[in-house]
Protein backbone atom coordinates (compact mmCIF):
# COMPACT_ATOMS: atom_id res chain seq x y z
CA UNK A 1 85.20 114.40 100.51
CA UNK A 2 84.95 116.73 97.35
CA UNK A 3 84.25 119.54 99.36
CA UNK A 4 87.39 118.85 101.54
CA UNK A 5 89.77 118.36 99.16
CA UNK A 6 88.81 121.64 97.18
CA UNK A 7 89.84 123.68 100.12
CA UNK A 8 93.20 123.27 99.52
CA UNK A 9 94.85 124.10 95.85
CA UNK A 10 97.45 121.66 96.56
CA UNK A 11 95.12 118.75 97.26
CA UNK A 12 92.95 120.11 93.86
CA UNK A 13 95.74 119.86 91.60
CA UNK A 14 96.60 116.44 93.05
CA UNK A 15 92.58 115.55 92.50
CA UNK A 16 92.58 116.70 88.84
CA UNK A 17 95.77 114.66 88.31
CA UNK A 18 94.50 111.57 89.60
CA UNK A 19 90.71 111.70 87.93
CA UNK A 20 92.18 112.73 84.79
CA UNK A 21 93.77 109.17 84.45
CA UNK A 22 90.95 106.51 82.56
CA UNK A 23 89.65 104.25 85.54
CA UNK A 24 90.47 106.75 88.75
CA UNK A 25 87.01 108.12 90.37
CA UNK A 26 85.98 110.13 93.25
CA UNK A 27 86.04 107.51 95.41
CA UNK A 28 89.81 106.30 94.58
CA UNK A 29 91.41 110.07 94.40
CA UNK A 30 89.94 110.83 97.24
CA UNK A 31 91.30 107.26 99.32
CA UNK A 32 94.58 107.99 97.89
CA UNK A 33 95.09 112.03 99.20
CA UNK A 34 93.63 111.05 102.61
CA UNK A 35 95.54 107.77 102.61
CA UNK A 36 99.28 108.19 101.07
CA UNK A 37 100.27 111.70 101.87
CA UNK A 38 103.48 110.28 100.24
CA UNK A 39 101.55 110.13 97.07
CA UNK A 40 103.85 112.29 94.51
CA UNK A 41 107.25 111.71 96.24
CA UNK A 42 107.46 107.99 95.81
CA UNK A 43 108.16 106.16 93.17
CA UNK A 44 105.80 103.23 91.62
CA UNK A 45 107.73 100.54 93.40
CA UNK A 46 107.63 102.33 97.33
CA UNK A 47 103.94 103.44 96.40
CA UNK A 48 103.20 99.90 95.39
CA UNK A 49 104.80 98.72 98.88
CA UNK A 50 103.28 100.84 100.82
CA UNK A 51 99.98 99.74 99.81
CA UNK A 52 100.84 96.25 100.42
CA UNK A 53 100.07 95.20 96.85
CA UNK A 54 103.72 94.72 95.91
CA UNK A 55 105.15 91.06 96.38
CA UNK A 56 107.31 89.34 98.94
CA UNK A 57 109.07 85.80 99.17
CA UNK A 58 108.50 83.59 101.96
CA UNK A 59 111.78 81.98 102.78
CA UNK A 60 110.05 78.85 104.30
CA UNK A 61 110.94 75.93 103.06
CA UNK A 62 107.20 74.41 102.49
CA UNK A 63 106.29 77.51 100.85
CA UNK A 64 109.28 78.10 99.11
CA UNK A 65 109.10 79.76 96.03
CA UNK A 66 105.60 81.54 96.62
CA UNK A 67 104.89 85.52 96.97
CA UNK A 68 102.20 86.61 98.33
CA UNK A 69 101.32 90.60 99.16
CA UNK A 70 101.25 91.40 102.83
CA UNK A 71 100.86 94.46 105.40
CA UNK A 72 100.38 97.94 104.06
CA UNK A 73 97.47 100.10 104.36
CA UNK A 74 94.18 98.24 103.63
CA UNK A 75 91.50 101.30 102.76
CA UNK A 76 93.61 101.85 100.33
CA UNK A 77 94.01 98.05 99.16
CA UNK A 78 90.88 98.05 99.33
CA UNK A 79 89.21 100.61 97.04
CA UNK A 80 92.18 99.81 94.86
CA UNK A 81 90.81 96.47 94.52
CA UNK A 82 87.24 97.53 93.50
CA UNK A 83 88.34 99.79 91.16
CA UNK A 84 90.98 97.45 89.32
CA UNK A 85 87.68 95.05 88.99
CA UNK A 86 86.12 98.02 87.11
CA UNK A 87 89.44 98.54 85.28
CA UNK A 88 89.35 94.95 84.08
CA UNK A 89 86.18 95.43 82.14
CA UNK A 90 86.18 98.93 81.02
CA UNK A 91 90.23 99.75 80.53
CA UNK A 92 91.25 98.47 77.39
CA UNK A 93 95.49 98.63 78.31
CA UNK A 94 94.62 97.20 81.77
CA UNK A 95 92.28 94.35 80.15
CA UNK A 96 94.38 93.40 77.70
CA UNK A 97 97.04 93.16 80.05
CA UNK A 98 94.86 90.87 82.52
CA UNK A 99 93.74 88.63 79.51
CA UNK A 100 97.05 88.00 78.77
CA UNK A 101 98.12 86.68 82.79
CA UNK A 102 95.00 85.06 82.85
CA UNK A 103 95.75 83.07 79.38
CA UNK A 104 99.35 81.78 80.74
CA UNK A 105 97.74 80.17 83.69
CA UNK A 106 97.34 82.82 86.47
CA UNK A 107 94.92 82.31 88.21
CA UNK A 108 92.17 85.15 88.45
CA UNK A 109 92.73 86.70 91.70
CA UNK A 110 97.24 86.69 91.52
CA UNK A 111 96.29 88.38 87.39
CA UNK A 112 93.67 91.04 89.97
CA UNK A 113 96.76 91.32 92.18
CA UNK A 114 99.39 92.38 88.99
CA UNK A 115 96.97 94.58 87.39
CA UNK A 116 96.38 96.89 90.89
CA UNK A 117 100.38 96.75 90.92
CA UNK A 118 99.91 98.10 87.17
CA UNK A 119 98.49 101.44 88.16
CA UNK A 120 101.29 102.35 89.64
């Protein structure tokens, strides 16, 4: 992956961006320049969409009222997901910021959920 995405200057600048930020590894920079080609053009709320992490009503009347993320693309979900867990416990902004969901009654996994949204 590294030796792909030095190559191309474009793709290395984007790289050093992204690792430069406290929580964003190898393995997430390079998911997000394969993944969201997108990624610089967008802003937080299309980006956050786009990876399916951002929320949407359901208009049914038995579930009225509850949001739940849907669709997008999933490798990136996916790695997102791991390395929000890491966040949690190692970045103190994003910790602090899941303490406090998690102390008003969120439950663990919707607090998981608005942290990944967070990042972006």
């Amino acid at each position: 992956m590294r030796t792909i995405v030095d190559s191309d200057p474009a793709q290395k600048a984007l790289f050093a961006c992204l690792t430069a930020l406290k929580g964003v590894g190898l393995v997430l920079a390079c998911t997000l320049i394969a993944n969201m080609r997108e990624l610089g053009s967008l802003t937080r709320h299309q980006a956050a969409a786009l990876i399916g992490v951002a929320p949407s009503t359901t208009t049914a009347a038995r579930g009225a009222g509850y949001r739940a993320i849907a669709g997008g693309r999933r490798r990136v979900r996916n790695v997102l997901y791991v390395a929000t867990l890491s966040a949690v416990r190692c970045n103190g902004p994003i910790r602090e910021f899941y303490r406090r969901l998690s102390a008003g009654g969120k439950p663990a996994k919707v607090a998981l959920v608005a942290c990944m949204r967070r990042w972006w």
